[in-house]
C-alpha atoms as a PDB file:
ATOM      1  CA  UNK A   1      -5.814   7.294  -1.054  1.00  0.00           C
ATOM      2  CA  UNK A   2      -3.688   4.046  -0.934  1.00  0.00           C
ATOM      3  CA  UNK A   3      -4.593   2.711  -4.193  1.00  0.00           C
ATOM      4  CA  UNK A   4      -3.662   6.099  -6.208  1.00  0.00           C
ATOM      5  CA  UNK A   5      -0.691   6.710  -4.053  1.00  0.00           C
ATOM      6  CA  UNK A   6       0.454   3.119  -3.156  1.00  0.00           C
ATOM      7  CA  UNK A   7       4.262   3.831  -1.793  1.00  0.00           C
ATOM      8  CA  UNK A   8       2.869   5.941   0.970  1.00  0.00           C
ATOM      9  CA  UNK A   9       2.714   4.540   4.360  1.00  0.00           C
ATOM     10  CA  UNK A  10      -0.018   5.377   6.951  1.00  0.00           C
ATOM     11  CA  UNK A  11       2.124   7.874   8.831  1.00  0.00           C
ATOM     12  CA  UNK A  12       1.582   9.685   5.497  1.00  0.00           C
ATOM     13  CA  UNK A  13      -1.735   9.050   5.209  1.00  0.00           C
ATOM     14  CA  UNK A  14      -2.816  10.514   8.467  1.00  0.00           C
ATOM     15  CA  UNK A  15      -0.982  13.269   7.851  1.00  0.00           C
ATOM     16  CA  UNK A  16      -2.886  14.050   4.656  1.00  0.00           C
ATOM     17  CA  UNK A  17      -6.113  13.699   5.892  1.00  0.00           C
ATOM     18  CA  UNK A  18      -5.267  15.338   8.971  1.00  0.00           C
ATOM     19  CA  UNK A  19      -3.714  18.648   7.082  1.00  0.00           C
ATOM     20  CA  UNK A  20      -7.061  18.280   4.720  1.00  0.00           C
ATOM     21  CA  UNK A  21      -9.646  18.028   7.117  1.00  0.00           C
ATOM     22  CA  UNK A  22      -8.290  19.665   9.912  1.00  0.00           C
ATOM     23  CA  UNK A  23      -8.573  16.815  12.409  1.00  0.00           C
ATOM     24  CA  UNK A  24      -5.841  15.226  14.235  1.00  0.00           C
ATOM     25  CA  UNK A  25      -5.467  11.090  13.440  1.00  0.00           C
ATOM     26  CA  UNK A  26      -3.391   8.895  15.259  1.00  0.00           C
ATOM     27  CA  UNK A  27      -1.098   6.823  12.465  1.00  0.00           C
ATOM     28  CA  UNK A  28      -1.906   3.514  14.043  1.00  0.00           C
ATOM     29  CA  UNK A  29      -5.884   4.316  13.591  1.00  0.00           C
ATOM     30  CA  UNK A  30      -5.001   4.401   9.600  1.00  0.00           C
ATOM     31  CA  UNK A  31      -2.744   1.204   9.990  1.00  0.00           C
ATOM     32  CA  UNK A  32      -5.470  -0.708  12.038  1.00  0.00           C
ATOM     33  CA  UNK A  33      -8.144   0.555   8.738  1.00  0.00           C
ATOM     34  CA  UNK A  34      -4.911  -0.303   6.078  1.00  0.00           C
ATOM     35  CA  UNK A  35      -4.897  -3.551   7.394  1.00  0.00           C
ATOM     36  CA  UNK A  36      -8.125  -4.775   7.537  1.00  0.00           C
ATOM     37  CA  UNK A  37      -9.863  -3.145   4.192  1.00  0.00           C
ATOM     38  CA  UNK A  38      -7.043  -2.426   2.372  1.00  0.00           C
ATOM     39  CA  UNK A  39      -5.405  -5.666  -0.555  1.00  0.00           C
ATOM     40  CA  UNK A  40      -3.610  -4.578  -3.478  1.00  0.00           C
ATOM     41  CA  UNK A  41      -5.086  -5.217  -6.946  1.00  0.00           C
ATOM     42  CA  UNK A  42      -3.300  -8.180  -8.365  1.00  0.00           C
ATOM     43  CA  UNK A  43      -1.172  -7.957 -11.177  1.00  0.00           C
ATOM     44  CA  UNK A  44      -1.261  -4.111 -11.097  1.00  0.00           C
ATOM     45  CA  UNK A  45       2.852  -3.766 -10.669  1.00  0.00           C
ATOM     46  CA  UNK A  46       4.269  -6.250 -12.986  1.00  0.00           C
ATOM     47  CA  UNK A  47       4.751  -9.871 -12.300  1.00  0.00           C
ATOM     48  CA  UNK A  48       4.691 -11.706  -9.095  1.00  0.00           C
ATOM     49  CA  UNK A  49       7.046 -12.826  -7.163  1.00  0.00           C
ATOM     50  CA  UNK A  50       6.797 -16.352  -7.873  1.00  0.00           C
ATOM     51  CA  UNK A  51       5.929 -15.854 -11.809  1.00  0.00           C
ATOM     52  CA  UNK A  52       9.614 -13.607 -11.659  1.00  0.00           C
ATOM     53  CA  UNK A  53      11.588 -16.523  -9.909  1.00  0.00           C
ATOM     54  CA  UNK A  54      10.459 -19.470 -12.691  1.00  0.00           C
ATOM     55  CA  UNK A  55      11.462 -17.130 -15.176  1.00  0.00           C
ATOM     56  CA  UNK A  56      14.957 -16.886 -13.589  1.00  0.00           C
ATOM     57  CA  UNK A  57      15.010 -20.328 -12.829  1.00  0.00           C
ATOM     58  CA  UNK A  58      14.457 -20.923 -16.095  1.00  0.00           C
ATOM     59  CA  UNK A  59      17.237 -18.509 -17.567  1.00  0.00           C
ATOM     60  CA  UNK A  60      20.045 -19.990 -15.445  1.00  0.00           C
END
């Protein structure tokens, strides 16, 4: 659900799957899962950070 949807947060998240499944699930469950299992794909936004600052550096 994170990777298709990756600007929602986990309050979000548990409300989904609570309003899909019909159980209740505490936000900081999701966060606790988020954090451990969950690492964006790499290069799947544009550049990085540090790729976006040499270029600037560069420019100026």
């Amino acid at each position: 659900m994170k990777r298709r949807n990756p600007d929602w947060g986990y309050p979000r998240i548990a409300a989904q799957i609570s309003l899909a499944f019909g159980v209740t699930l505490d936000k900081d469950v999701v966060r606790r899962v988020l954090s451990r299992h969950y690492r964006p794909i790499p290069g799947g936004n544009g550049p990085s950070w540090l790729t976006f600052l040499g270029q600037m550096k560069d420019s100026l």
